[in-house]
C-alpha atoms as a PDB file:
ATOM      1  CA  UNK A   1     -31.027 -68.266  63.203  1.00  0.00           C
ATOM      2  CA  UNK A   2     -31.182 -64.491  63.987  1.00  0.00           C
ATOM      3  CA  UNK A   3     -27.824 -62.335  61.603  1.00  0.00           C
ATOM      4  CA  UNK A   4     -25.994 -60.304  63.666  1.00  0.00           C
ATOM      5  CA  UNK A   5     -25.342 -56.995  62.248  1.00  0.00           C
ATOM      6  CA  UNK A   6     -22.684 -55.569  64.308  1.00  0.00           C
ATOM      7  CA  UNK A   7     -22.218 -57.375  67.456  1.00  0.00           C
ATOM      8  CA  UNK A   8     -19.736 -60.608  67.013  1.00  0.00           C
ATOM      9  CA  UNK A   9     -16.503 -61.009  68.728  1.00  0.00           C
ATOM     10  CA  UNK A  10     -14.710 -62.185  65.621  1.00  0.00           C
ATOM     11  CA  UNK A  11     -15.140 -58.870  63.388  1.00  0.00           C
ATOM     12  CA  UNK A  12     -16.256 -60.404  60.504  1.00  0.00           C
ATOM     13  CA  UNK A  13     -20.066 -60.266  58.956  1.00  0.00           C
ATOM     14  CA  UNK A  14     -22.066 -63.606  58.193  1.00  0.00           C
ATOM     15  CA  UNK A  15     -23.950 -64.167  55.205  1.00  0.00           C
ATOM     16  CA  UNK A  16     -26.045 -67.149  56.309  1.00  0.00           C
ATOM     17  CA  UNK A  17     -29.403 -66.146  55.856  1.00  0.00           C
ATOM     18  CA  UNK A  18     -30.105 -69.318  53.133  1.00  0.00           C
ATOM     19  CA  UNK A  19     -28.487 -71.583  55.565  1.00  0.00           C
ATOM     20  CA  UNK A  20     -25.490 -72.195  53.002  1.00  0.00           C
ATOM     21  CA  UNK A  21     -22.188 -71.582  54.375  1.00  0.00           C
ATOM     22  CA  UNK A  22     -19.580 -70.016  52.368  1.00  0.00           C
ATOM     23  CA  UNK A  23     -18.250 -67.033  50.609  1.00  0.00           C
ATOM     24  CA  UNK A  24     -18.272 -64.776  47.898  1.00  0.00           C
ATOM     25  CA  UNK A  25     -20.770 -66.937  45.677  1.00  0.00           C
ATOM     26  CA  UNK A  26     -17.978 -65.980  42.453  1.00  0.00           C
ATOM     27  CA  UNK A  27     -14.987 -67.426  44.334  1.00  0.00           C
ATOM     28  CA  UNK A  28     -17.492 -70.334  44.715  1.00  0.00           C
ATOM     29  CA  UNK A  29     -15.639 -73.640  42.356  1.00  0.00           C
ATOM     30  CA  UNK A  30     -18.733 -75.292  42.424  1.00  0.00           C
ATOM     31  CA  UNK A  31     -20.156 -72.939  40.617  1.00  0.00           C
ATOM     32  CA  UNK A  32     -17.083 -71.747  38.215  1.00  0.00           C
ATOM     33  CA  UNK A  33     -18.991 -73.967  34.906  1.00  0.00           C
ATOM     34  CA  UNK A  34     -22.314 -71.817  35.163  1.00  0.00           C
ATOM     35  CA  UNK A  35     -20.072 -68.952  35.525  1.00  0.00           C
ATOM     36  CA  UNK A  36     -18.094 -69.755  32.529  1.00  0.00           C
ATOM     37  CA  UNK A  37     -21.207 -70.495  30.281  1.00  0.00           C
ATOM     38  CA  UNK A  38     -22.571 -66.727  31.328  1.00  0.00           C
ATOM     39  CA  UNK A  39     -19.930 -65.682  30.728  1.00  0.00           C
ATOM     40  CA  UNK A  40     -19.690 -66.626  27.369  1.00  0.00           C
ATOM     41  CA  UNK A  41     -23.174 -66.204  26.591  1.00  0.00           C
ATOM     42  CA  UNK A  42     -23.033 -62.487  27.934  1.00  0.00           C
ATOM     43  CA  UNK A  43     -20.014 -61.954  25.363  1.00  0.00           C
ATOM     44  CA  UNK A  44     -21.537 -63.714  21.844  1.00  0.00           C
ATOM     45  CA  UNK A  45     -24.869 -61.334  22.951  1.00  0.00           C
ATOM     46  CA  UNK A  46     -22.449 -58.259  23.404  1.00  0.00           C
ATOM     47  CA  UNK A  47     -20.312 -59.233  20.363  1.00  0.00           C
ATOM     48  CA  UNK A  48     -23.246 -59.727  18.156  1.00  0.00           C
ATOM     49  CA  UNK A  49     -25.069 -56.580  19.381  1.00  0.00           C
ATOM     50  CA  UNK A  50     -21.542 -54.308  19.204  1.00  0.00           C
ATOM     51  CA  UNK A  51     -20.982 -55.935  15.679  1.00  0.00           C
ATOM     52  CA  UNK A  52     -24.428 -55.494  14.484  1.00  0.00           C
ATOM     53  CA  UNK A  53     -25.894 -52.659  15.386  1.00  0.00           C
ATOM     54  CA  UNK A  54     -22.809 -49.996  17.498  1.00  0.00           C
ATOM     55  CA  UNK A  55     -20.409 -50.595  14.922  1.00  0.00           C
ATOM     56  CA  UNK A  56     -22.316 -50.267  11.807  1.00  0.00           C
ATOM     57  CA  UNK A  57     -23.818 -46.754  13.622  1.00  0.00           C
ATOM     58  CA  UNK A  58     -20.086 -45.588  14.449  1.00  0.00           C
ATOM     59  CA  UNK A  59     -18.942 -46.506  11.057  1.00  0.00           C
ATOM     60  CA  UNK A  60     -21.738 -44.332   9.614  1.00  0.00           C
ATOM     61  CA  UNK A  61     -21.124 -41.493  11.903  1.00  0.00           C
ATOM     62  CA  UNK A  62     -17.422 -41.895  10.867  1.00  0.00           C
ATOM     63  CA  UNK A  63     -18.320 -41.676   7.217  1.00  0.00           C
ATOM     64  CA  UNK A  64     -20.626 -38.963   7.193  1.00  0.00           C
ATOM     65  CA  UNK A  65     -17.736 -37.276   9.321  1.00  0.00           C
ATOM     66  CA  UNK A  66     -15.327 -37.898   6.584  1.00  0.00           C
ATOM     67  CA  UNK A  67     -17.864 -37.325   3.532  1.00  0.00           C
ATOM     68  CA  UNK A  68     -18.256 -33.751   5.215  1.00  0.00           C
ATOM     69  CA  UNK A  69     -14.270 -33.379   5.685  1.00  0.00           C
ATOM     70  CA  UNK A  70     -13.781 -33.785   2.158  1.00  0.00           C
ATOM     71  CA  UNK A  71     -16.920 -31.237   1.242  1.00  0.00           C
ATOM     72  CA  UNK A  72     -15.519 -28.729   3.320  1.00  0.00           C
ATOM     73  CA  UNK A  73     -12.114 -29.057   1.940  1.00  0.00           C
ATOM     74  CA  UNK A  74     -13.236 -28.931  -1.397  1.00  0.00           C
ATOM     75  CA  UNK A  75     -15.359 -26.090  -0.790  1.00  0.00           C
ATOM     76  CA  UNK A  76     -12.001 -24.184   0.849  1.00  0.00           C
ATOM     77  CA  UNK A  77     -10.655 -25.531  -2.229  1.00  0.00           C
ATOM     78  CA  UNK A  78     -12.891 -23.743  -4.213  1.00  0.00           C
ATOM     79  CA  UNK A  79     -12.894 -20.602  -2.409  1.00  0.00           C
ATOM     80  CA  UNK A  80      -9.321 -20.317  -2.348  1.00  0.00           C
ATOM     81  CA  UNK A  81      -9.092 -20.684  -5.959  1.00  0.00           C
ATOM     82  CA  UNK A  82     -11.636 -18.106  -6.735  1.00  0.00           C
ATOM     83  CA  UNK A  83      -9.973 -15.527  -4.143  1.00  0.00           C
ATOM     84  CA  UNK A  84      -6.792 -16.322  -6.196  1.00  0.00           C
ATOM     85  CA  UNK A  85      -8.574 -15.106  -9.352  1.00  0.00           C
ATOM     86  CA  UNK A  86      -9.871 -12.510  -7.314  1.00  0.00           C
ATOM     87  CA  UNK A  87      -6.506 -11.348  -6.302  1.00  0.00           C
ATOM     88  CA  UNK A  88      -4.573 -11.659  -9.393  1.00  0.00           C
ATOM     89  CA  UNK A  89      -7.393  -9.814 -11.457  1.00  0.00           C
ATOM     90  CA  UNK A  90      -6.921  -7.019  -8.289  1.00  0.00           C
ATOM     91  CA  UNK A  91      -3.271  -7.241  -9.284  1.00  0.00           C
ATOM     92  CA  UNK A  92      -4.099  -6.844 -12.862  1.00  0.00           C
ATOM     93  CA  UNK A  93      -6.499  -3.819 -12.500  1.00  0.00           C
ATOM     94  CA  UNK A  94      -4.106  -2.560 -10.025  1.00  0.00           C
ATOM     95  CA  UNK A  95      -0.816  -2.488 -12.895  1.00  0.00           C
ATOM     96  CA  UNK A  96      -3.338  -0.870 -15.572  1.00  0.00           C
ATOM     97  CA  UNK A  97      -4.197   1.736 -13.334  1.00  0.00           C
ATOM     98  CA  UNK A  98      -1.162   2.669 -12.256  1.00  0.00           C
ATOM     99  CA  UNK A  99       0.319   2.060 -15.952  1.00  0.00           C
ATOM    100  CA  UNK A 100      -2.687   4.954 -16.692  1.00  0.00           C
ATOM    101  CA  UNK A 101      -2.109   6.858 -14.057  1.00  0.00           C
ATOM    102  CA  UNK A 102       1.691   7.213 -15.718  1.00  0.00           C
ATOM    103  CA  UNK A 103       0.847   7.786 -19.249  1.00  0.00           C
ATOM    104  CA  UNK A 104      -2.112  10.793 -17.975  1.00  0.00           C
ATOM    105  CA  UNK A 105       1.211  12.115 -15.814  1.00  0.00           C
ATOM    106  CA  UNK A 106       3.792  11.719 -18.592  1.00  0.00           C
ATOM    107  CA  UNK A 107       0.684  13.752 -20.950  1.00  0.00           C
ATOM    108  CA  UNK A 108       0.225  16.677 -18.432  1.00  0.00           C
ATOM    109  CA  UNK A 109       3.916  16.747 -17.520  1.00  0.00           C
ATOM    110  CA  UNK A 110       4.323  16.840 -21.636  1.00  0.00           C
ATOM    111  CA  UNK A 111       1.400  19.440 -21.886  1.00  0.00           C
ATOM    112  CA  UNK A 112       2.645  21.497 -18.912  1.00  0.00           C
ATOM    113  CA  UNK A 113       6.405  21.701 -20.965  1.00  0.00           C
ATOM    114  CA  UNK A 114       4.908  22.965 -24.167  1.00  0.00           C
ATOM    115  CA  UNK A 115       2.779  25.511 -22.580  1.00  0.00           C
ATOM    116  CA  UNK A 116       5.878  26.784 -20.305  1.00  0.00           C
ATOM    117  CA  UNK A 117       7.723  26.909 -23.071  1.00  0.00           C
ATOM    118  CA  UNK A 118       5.452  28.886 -25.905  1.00  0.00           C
ATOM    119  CA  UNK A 119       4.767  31.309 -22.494  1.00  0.00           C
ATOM    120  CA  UNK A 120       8.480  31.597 -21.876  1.00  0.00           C
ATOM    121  CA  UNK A 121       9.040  32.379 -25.733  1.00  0.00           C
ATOM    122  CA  UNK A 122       5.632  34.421 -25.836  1.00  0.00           C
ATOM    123  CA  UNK A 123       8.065  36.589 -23.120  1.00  0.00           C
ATOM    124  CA  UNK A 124      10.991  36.394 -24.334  1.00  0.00           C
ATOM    125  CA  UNK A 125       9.482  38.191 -27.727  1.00  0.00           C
ATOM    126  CA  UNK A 126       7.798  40.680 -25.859  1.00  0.00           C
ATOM    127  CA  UNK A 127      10.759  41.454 -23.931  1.00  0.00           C
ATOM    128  CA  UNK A 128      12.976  41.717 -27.208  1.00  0.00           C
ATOM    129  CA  UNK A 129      10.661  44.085 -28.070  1.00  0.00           C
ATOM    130  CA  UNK A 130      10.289  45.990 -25.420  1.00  0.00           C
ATOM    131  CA  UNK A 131      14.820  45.881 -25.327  1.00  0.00           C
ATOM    132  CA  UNK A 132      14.157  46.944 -28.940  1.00  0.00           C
ATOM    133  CA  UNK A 133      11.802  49.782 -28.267  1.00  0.00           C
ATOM    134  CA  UNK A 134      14.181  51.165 -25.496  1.00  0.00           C
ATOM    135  CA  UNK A 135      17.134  51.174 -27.428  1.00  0.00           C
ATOM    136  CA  UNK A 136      15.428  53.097 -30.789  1.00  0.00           C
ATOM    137  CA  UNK A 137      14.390  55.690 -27.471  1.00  0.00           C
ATOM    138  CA  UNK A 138      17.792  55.425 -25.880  1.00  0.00           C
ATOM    139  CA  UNK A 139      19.226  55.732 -29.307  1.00  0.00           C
ATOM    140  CA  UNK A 140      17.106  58.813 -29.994  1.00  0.00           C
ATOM    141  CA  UNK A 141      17.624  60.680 -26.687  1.00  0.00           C
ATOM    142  CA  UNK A 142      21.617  59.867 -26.632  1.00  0.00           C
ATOM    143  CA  UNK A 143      21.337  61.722 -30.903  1.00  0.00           C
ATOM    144  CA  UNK A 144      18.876  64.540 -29.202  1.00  0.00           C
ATOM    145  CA  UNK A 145      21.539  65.011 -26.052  1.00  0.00           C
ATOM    146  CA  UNK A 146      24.371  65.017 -28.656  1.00  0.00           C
ATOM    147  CA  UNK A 147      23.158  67.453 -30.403  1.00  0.00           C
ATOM    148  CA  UNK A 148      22.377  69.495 -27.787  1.00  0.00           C
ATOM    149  CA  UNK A 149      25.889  68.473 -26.523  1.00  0.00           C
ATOM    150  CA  UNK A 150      27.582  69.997 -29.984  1.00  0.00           C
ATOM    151  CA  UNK A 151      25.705  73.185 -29.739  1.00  0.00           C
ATOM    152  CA  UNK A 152      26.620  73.581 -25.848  1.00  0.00           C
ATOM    153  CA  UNK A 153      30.219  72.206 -26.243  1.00  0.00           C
ATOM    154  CA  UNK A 154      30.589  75.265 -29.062  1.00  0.00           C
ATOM    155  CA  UNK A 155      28.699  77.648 -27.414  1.00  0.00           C
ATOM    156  CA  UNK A 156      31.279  76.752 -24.604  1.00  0.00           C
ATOM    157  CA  UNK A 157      34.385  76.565 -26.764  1.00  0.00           C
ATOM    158  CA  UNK A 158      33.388  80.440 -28.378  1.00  0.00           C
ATOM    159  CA  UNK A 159      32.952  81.646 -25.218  1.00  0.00           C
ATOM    160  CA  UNK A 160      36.044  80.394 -23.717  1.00  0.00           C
ATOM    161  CA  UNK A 161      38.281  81.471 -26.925  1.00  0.00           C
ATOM    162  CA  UNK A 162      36.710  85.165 -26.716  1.00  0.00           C
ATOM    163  CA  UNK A 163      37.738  85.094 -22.953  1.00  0.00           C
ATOM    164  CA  UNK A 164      41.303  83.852 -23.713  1.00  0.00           C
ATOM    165  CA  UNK A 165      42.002  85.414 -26.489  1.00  0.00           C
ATOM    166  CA  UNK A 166      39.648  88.768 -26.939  1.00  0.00           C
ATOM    167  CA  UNK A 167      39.028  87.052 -30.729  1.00  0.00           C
ATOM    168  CA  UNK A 168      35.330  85.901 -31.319  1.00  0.00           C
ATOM    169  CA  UNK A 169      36.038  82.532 -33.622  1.00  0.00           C
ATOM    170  CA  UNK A 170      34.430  81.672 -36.782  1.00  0.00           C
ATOM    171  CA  UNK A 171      31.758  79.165 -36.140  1.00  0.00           C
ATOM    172  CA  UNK A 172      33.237  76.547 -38.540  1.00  0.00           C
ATOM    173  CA  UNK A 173      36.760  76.509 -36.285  1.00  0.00           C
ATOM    174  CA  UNK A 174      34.561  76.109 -33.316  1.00  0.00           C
ATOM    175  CA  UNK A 175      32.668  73.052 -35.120  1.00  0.00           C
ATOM    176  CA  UNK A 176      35.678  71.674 -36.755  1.00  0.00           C
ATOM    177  CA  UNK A 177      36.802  71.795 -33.029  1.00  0.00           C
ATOM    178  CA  UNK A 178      34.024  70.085 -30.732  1.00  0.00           C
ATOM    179  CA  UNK A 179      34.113  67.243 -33.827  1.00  0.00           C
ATOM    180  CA  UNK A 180      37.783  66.646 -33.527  1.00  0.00           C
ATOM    181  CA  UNK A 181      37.460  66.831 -29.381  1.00  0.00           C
ATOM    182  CA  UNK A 182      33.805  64.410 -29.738  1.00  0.00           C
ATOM    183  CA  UNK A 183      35.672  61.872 -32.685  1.00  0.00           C
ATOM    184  CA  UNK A 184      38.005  61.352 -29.336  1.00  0.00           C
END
């Protein structure tokens, strides 16, 4: 019998190359119990070989995965707790330095204030006795132009007496005079 690949009237194809009639050799009942016993055979083979030797490999895999979970997150464990330490003795270091930095600012600022203030009274002395100095000369000049005041202020009074009256006064009116007039 010659197949025909293409060319029947009907439209469907023909397996009949064996001389067996029939279709799709699965849909076959007659041959459903040979089926069913490869089937079964094919799944104890695939159970046993999943069971035995997949499974046992993925549970490995799976426990090394985990064993190296919990090392890393120990490890982060670690490492956080020693950049804790880290950062508190930071914060530590940081507090004493700045509690330093305080006292050395409180010393100068201390150090600065008693040096002002021994060149402030350093200055003030100096200018007390410089005041000092300048009144003993102002004191001195004022007694110099007084007494060149009395001899003027008599010379003065004579002259204007003789003019008024013609009389030349004794000097002790004329003195007894400019003291009353200076006495105020």
């Amino acid at each position: 019998m010659a197949e025909s690949h293409g060319g029947n009237e009907s439209g469907t194809a023909h397996t009949e190359a064996d001389g067996s009639p029939g279709g799709f050799p699965p849909f076959d009942p007659s041959t459903f119990g040979s089926q069913l016993v490869s089937l079964v055979i094919a799944f104890v083979a695939l159970y046993i070989i999943v069971s035995r030797i997949a499974l046992p490999r993925v549970g490995a895999v799976i426990d090394a995965r985990q064993a190296r979970i919990d090392g890393d997150l120990e490890e982060a464990q670690e490492l956080k707790d020693q950049s804790d330490a880290a950062l508190k003795a930071y914060e530590t270091e940081l507090a004493t330095a700045r509690a330093r930095a305080q006292a050395i600012g409180s010393e100068t600022r201390e150090k600065l204030n008693a040096a002002a203030e021994a060149d402030r009274k350093t200055l003030e002395e100096q200018l007390a006795r410089k005041l000092a100095d300048a009144e003993k000369t102002i004191a001195a000049t004022r007694t110099s132009a007084m007494s060149n005041v009395r001899g003027i202020a008599a010379e003065t009074a004579t002259a204007i007496v003789q003019s008024l009256t013609g009389v030349k006064p004794t000097a002790k009116t004329v003195e007894a005079a400019v003291d009353a007039s200076l006495k105020g």
